[in-house]
C-alpha atoms as a PDB file:
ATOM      1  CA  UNK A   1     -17.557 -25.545   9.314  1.00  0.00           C
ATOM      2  CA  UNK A   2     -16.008 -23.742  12.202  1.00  0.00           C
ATOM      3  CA  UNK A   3     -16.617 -20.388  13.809  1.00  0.00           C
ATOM      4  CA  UNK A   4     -15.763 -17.719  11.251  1.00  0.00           C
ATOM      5  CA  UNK A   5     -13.795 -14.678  12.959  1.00  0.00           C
ATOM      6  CA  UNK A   6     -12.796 -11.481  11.557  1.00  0.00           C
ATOM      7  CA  UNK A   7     -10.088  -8.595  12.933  1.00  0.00           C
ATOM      8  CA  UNK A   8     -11.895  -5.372  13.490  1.00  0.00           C
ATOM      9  CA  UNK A   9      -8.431  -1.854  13.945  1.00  0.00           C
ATOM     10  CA  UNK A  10      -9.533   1.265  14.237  1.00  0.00           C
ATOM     11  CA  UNK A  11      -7.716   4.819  13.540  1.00  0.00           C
ATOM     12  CA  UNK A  12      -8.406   6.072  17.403  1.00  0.00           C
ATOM     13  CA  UNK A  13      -7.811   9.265  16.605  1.00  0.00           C
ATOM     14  CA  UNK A  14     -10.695   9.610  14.023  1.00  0.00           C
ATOM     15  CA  UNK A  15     -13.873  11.127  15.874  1.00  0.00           C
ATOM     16  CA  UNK A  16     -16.147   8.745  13.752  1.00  0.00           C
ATOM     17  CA  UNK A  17     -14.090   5.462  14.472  1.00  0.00           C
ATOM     18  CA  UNK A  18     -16.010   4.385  17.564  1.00  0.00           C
ATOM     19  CA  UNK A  19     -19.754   4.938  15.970  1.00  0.00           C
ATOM     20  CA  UNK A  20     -18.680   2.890  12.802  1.00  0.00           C
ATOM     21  CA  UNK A  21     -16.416   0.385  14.757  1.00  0.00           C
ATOM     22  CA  UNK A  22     -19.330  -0.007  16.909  1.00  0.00           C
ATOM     23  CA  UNK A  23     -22.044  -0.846  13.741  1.00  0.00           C
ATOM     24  CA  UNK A  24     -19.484  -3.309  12.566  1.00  0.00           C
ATOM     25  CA  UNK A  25     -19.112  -5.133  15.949  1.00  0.00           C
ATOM     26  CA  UNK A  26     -22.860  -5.498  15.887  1.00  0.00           C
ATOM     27  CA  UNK A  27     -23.765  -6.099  12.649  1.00  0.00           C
ATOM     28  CA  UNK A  28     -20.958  -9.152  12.651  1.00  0.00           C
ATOM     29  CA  UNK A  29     -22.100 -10.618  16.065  1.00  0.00           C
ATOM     30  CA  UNK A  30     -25.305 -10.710  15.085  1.00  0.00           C
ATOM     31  CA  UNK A  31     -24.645 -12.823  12.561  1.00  0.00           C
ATOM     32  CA  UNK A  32     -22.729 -15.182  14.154  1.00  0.00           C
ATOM     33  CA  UNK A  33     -19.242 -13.852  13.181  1.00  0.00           C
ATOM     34  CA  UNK A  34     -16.688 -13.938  16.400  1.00  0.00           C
ATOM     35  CA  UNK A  35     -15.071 -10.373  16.442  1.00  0.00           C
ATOM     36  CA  UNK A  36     -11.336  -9.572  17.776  1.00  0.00           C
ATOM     37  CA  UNK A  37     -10.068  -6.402  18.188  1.00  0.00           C
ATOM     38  CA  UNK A  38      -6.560  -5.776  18.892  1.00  0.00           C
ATOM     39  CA  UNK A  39      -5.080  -5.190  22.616  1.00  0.00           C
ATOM     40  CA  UNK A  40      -4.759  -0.956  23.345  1.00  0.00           C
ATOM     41  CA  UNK A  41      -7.326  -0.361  20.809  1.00  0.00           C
ATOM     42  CA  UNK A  42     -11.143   0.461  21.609  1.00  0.00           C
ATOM     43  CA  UNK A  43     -12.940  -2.540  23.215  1.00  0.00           C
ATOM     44  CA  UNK A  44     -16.903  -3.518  22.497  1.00  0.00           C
ATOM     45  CA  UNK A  45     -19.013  -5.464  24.426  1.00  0.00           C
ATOM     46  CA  UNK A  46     -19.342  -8.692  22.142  1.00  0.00           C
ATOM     47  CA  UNK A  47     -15.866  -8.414  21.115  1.00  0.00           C
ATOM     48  CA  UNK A  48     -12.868 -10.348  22.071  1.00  0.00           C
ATOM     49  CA  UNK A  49      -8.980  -7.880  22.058  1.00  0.00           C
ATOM     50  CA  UNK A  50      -6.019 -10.507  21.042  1.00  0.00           C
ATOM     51  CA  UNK A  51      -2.729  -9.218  21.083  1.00  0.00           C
ATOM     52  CA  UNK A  52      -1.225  -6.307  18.551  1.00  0.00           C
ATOM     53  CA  UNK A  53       1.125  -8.492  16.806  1.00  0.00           C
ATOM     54  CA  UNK A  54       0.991 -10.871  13.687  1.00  0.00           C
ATOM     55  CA  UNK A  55      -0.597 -13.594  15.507  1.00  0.00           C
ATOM     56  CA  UNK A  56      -4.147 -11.757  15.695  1.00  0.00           C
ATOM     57  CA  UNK A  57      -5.073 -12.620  11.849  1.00  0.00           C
ATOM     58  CA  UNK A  58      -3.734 -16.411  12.241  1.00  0.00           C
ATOM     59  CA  UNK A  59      -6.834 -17.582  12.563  1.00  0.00           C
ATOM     60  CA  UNK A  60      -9.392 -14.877  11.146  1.00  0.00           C
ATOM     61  CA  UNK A  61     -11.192 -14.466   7.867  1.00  0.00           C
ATOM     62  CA  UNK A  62     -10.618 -10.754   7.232  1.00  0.00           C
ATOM     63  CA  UNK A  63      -9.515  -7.859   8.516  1.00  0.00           C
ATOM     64  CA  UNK A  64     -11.424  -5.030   8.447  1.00  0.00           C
ATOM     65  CA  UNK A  65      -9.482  -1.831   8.773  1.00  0.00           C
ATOM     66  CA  UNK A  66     -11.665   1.907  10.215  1.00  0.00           C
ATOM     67  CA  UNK A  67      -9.071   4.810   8.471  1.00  0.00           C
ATOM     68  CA  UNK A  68      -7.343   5.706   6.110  1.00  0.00           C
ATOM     69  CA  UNK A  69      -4.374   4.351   4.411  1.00  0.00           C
ATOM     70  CA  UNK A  70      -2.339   4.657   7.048  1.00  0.00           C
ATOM     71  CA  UNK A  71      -4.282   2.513   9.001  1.00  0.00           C
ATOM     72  CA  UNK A  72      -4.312  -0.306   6.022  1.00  0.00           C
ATOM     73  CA  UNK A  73      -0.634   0.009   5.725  1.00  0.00           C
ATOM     74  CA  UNK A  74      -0.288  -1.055   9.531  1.00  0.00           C
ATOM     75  CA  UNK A  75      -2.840  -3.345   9.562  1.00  0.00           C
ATOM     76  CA  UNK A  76      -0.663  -5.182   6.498  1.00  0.00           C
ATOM     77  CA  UNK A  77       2.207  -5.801   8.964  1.00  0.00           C
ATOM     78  CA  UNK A  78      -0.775  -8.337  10.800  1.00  0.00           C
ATOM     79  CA  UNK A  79      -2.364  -9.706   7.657  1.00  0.00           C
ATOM     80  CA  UNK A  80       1.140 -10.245   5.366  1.00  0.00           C
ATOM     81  CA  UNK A  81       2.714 -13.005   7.046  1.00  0.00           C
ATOM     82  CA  UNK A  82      -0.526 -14.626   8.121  1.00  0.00           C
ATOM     83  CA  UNK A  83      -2.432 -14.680   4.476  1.00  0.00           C
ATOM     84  CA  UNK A  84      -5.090 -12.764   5.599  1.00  0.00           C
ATOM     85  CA  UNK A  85      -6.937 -10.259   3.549  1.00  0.00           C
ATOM     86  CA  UNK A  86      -7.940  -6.653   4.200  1.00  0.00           C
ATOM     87  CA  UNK A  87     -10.970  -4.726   3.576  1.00  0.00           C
ATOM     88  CA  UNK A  88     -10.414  -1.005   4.006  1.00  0.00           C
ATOM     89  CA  UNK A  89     -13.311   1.470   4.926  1.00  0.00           C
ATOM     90  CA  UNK A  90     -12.361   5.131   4.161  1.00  0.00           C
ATOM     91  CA  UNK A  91     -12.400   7.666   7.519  1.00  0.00           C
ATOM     92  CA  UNK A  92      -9.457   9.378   5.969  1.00  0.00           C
ATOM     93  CA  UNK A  93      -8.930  11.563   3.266  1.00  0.00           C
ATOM     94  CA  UNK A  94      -8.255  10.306   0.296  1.00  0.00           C
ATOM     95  CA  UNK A  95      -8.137   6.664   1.177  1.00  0.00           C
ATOM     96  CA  UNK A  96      -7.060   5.133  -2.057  1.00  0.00           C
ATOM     97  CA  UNK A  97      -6.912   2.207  -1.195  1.00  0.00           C
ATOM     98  CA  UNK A  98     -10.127   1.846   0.762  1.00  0.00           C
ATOM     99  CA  UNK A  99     -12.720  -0.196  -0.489  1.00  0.00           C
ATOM    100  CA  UNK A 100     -15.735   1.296   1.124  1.00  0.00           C
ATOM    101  CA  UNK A 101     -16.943   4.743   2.599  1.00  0.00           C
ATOM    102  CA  UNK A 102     -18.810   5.142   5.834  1.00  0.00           C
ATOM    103  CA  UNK A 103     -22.299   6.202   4.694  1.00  0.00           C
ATOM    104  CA  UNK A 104     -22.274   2.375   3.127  1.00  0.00           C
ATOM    105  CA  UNK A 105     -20.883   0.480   6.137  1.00  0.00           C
ATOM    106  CA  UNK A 106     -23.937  -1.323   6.615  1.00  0.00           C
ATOM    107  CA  UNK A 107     -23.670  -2.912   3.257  1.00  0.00           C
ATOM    108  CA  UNK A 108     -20.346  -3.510   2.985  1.00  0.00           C
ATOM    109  CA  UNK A 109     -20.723  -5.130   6.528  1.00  0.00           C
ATOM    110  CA  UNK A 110     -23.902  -7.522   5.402  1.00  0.00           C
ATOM    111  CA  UNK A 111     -21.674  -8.074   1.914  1.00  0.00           C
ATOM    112  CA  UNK A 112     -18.873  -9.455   4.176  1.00  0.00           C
ATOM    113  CA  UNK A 113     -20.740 -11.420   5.875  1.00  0.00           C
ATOM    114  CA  UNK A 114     -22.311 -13.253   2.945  1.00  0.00           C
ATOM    115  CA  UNK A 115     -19.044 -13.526   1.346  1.00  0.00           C
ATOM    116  CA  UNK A 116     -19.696 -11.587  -1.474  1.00  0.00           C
ATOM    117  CA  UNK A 117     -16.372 -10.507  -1.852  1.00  0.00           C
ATOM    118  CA  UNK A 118     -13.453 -11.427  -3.700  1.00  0.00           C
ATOM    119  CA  UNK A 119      -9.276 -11.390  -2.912  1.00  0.00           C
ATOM    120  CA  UNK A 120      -6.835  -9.805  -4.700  1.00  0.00           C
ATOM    121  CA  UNK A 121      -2.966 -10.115  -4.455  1.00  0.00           C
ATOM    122  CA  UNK A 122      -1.212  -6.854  -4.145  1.00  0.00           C
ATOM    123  CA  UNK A 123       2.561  -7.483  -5.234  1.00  0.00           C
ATOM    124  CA  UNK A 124       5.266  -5.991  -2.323  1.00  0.00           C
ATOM    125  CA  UNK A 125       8.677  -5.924  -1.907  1.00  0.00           C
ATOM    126  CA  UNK A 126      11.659  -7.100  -0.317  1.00  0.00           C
ATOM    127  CA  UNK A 127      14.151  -4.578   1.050  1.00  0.00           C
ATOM    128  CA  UNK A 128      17.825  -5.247   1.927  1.00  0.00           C
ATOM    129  CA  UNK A 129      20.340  -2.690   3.191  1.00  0.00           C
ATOM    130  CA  UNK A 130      23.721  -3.486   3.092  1.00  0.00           C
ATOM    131  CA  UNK A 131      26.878  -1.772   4.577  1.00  0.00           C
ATOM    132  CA  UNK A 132      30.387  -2.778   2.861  1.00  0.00           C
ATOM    133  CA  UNK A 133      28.992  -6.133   1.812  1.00  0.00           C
ATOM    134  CA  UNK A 134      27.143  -7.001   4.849  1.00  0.00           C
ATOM    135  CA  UNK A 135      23.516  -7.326   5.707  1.00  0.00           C
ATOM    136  CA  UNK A 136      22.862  -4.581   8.318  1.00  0.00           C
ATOM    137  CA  UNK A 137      18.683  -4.906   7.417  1.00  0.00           C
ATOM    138  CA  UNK A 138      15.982  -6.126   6.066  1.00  0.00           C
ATOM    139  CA  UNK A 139      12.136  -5.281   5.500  1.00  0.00           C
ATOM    140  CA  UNK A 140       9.752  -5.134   3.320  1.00  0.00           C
ATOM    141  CA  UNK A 141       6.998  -3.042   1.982  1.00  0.00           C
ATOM    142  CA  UNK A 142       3.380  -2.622  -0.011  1.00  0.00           C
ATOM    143  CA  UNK A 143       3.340   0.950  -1.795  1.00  0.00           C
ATOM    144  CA  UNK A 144       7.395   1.573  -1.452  1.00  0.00           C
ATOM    145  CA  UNK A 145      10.882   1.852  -0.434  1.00  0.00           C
ATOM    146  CA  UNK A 146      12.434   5.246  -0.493  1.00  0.00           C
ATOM    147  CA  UNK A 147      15.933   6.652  -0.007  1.00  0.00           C
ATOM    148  CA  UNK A 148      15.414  10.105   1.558  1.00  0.00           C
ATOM    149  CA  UNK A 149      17.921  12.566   1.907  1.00  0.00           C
ATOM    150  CA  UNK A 150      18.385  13.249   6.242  1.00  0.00           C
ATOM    151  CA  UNK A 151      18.904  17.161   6.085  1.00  0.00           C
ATOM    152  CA  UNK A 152      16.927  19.219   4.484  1.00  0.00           C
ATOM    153  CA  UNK A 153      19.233  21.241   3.063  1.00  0.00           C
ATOM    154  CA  UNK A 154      21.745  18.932   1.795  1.00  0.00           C
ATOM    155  CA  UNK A 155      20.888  16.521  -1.159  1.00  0.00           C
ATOM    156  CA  UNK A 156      22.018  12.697  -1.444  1.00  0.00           C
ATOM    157  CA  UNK A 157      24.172  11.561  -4.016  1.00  0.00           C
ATOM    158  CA  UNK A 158      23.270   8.451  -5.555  1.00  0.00           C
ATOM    159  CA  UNK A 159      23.488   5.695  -8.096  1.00  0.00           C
ATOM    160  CA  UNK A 160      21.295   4.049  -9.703  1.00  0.00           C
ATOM    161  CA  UNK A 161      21.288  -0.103 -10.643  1.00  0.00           C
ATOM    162  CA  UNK A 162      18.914  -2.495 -12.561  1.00  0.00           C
ATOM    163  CA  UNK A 163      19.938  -5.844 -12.135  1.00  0.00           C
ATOM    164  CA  UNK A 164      23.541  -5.485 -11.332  1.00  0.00           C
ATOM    165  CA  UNK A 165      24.408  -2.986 -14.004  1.00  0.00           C
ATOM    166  CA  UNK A 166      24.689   1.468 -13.470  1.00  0.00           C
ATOM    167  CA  UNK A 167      22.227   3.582 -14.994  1.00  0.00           C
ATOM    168  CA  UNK A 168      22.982   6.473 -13.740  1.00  0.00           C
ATOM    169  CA  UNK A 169      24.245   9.038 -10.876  1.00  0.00           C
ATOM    170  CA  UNK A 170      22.951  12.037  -9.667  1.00  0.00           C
ATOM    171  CA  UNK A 171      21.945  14.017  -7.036  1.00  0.00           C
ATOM    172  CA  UNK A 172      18.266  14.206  -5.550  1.00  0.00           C
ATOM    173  CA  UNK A 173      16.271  14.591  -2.653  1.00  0.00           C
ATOM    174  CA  UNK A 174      15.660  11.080  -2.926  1.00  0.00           C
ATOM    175  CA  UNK A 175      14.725   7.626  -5.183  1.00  0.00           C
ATOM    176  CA  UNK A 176      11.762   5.851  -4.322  1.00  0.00           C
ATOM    177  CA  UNK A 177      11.138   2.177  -5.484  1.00  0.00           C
ATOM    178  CA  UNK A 178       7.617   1.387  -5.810  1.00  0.00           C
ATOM    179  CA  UNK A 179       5.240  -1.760  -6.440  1.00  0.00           C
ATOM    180  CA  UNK A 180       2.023  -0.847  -8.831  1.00  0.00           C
ATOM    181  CA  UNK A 181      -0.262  -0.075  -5.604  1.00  0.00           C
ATOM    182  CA  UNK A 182       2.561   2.751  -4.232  1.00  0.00           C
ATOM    183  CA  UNK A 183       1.995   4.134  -7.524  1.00  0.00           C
ATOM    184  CA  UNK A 184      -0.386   6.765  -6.776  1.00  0.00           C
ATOM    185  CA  UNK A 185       0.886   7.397  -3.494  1.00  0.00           C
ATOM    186  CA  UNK A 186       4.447   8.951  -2.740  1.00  0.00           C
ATOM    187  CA  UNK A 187       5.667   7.905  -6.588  1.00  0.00           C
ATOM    188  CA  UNK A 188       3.057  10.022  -7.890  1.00  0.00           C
ATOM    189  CA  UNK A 189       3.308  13.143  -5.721  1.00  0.00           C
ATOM    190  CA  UNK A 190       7.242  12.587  -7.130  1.00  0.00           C
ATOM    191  CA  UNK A 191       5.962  12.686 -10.767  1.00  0.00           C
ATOM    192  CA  UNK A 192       5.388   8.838 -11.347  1.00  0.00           C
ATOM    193  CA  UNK A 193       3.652   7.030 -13.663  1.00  0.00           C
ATOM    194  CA  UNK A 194       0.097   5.699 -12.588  1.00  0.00           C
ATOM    195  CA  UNK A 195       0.114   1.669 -12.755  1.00  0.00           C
ATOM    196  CA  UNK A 196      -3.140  -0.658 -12.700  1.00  0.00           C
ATOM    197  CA  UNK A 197      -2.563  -2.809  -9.785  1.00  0.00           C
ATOM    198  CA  UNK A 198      -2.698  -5.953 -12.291  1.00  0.00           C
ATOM    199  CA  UNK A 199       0.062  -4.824 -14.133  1.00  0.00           C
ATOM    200  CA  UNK A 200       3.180  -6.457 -12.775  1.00  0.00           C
ATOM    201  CA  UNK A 201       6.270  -4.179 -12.236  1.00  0.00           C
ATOM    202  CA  UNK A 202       8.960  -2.108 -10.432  1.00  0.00           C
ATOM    203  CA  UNK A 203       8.989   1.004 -10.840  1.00  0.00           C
ATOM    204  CA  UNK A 204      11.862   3.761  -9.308  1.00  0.00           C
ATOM    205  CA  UNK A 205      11.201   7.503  -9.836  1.00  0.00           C
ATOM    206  CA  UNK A 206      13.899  10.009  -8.767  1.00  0.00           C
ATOM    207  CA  UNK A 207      13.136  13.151  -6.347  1.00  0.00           C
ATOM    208  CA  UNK A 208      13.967  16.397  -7.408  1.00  0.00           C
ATOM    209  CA  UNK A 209      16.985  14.999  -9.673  1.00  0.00           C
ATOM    210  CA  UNK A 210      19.771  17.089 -10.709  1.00  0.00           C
ATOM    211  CA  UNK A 211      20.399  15.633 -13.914  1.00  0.00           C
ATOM    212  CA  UNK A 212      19.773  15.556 -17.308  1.00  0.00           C
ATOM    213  CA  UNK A 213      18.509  12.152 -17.315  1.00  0.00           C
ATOM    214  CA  UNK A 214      16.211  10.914 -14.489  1.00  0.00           C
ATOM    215  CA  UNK A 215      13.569   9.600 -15.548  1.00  0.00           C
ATOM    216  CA  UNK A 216      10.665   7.756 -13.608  1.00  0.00           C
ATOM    217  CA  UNK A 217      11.295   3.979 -14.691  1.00  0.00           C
ATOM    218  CA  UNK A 218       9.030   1.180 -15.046  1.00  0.00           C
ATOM    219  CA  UNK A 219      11.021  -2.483 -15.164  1.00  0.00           C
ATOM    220  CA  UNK A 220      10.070  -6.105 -15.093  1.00  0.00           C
ATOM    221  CA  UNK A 221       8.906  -7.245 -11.473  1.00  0.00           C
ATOM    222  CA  UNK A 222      11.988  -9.939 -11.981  1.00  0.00           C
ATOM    223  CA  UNK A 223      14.397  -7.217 -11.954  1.00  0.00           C
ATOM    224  CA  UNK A 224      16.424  -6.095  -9.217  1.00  0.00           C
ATOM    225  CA  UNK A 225      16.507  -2.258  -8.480  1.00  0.00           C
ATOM    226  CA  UNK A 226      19.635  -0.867  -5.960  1.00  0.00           C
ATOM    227  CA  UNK A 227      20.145   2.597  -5.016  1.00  0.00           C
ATOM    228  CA  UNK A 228      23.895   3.245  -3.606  1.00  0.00           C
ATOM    229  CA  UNK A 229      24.495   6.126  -1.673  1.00  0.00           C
ATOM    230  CA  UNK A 230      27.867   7.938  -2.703  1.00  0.00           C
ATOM    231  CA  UNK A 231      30.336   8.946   0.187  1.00  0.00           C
ATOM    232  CA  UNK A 232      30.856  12.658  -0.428  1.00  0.00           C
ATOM    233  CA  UNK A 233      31.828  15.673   2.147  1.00  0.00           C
ATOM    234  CA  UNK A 234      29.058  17.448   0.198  1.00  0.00           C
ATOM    235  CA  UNK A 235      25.972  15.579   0.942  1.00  0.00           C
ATOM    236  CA  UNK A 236      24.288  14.693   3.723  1.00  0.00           C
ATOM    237  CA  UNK A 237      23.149  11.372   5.294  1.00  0.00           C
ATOM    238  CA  UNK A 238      20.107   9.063   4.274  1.00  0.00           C
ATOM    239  CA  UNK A 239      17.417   7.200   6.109  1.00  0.00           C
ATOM    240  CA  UNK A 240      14.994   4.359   4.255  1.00  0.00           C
ATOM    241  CA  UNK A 241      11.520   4.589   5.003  1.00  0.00           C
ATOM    242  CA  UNK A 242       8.728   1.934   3.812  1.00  0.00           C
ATOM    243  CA  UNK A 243       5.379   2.448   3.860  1.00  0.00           C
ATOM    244  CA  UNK A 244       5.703   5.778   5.948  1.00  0.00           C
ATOM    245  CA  UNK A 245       5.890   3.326   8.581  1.00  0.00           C
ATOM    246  CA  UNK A 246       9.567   1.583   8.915  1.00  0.00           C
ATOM    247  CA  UNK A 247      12.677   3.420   9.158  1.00  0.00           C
ATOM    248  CA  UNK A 248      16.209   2.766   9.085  1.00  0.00           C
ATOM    249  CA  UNK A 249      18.917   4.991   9.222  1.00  0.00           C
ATOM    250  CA  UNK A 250      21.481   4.580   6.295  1.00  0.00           C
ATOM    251  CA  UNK A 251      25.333   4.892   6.744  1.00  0.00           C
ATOM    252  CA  UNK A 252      27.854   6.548   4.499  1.00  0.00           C
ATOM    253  CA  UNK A 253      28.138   4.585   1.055  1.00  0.00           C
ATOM    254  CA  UNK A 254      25.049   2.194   1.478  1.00  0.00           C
ATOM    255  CA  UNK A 255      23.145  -0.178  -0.535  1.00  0.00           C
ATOM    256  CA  UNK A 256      19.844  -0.378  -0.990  1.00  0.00           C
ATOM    257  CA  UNK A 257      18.452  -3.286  -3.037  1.00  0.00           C
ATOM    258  CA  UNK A 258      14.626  -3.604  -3.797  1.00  0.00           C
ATOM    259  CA  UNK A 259      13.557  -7.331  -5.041  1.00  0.00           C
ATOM    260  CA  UNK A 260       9.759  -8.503  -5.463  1.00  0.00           C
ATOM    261  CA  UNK A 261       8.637  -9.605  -2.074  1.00  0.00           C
ATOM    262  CA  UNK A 262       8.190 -13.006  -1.606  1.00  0.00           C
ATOM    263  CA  UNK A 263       4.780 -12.482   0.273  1.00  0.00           C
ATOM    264  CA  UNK A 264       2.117 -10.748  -1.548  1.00  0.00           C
ATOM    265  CA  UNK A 265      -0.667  -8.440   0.845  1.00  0.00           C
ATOM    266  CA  UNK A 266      -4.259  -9.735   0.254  1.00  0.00           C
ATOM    267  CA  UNK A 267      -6.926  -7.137  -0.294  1.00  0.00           C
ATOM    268  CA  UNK A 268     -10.849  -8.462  -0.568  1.00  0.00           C
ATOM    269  CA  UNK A 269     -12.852  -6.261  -2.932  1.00  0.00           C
ATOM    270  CA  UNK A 270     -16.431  -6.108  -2.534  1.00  0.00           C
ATOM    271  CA  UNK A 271     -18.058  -8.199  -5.874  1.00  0.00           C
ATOM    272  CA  UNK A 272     -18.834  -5.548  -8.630  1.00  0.00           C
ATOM    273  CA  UNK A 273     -20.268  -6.625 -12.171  1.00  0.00           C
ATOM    274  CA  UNK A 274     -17.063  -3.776 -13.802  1.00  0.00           C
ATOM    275  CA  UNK A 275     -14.050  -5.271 -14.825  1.00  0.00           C
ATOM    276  CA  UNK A 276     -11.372  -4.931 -12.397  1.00  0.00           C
ATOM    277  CA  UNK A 277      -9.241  -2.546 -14.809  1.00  0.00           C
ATOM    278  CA  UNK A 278     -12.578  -0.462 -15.098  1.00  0.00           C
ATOM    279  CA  UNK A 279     -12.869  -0.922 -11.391  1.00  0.00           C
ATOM    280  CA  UNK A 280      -9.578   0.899 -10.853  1.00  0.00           C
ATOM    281  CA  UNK A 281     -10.617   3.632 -13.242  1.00  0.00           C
ATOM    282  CA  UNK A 282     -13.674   4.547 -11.463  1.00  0.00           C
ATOM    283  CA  UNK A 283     -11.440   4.578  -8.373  1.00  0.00           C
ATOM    284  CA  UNK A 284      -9.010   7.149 -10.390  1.00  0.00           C
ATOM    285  CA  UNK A 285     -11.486   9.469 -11.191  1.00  0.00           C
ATOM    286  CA  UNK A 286     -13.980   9.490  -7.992  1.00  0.00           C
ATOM    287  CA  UNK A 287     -10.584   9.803  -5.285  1.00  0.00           C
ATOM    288  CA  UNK A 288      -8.741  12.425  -7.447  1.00  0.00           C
ATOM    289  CA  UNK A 289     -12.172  14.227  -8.783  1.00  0.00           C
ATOM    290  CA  UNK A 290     -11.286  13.643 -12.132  1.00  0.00           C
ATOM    291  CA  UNK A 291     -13.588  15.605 -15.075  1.00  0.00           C
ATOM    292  CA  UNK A 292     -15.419  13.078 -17.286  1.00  0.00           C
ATOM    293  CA  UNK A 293     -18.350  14.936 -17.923  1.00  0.00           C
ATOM    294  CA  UNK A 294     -18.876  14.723 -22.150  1.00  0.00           C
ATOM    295  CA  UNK A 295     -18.134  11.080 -22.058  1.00  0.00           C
ATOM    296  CA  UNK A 296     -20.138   9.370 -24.527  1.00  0.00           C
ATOM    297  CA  UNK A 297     -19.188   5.882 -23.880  1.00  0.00           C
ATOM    298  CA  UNK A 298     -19.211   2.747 -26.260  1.00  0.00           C
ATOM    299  CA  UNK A 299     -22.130   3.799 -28.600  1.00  0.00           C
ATOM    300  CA  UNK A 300     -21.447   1.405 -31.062  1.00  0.00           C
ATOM    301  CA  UNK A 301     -21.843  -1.115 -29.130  1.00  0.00           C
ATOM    302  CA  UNK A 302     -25.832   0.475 -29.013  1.00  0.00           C
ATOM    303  CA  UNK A 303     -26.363   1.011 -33.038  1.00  0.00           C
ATOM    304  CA  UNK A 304     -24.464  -2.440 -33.980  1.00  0.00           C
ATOM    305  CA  UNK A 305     -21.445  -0.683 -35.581  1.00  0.00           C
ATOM    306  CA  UNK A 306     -17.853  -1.818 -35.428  1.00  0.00           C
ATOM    307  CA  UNK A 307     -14.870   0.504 -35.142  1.00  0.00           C
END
């Protein structure tokens, strides 16, 4: 068996990023593990920087992200194309999507390293732009793909399309298209359902709609979902944003069309005796503080009744 390696980013603007960073880099070289941390990051002694770019994680095991969710959504541009997972540990806020909080980096670290972990596939999606027929981009993204209104006090005009065929048209401050792991990031703050991760589906959710009917939408993952801006002297211009990260500015009358993306992100999940939908629940309730004091449980399961 070869050397194993693992990718260590860090949020360098986090006060605490060097002191964990700097447990991590130890704790893995002592046992063996070859760290690489990327170029214009912080460097360790023990520690080897490869360039910022997706060939860092072509060889590694993991990538263990410092931050928040920020920091695992750019760490996903690395790990994506080379089929690398991600283990997040939380020096954010809420970090949703973080499997691990500083006071147990040790653990996690010593949990990694015995490969007690297991990988999960985290659907994306593939986003096209198109300009009178023609391609003018194409990107991709992990939580979602919104169509923003440029101005902020002019509203886009849009319509709406599920697999080739109007649903509706409206005004808005935007549309975002989301995969089940954006759902309880901008999709929710925009009134969106909340999806377990292992459900597979679209959903698009409408911003501040004027209209009767604008619903948040959930639709097969097979479907395609297109949001086409309307030329009008009234509105204003649109930019695309995915992940919070990649931008690109829209022109008059443009097409947006959101597909499921070819390449899944890989996230490694510590080993946990809870099933993975009860996994996702306890997430729900500790990141959003959710009351379930009262809860009595499965008690039948304890006197040997059946519902």
């Amino acid at each position: 068996m070869g050397q194993r390696s693992v990718v260590v980013t860090v949020h360098t603007g986090r006060e605490n990023a060097m002191r964990s960073a700097q447990l991590v880099v130890e704790r893995l070289t002592a046992a063996g593990i070859s760290v690489l941390t990327l170029a214009g990051e912080l460097s360790f002694p023990g520690a080897s920087e490869v360039p910022a770019d997706a060939s860092a994680a072509e060889c590694a095991e993991l990538i263990i992200v410092l931050g928040g969710d920020g920091s695992l959504l750019r760490a996903a541009e690395l790990s994506r194309p080379a089929g690398v997972p991600l283990i997040a540990v939380n020096l954010g806020h809420v970090g949703f999507l973080a499997e691990a909080e500083p006071d147990g980096l040790a653990d996690t670290v010593d949990r990694l390293v015995a490969r007690q972990y297991v990988v999960e596939e985290r659907m994306t999606i593939d986003v096209a732009v198109r300009s009178n027929g023609a391609l003018v981009a194409s990107t991709w993204a992990l939580n979602e793909a919104t169509v923003e209104k440029a101005a902020r006090e002019r509203m886009v005009e849009v319509i709406t399309e599920v697999d080739g065929r109007p649903l509706s048209r409206f005004g808005c401050d935007g549309v975002v298209c989301s995969t089940p792991t954006g759902s309880t990031a901008y999709a929710f703050s925009a009134g969106g359902p909340v999806v377990w991760p292992e459900v597979e589906a679209l959903l698009m959710v409408p911003i501040s709609a004027h209209a009767l009917f604008a619903p948040p939408m959930v639709v097969s993952p097979e479907c395609v979902l297109a949001v086409e801006l309307i030329v009008g002297h009234e509105t204003s211009g649109a930019v695309l944003w995915c992940d919070g990260r990649r931008k690109v500015d829209l022109p008059p009358g443009a097409r947006v069309e959101v597909r499921r993306g070819v390449l899944p992100v890989l996230l490694a999940r510590l080993e946990t005796p809870v099933a993975r939908g009860g996994r996702f629940t306890d997430r729900l309730v500790a990141k959003f503080g959710l009351p379930v004091a009262g809860w009595r449980g499965r008690t039948w399961e304890d006197t040997g009744e059946h519902a």
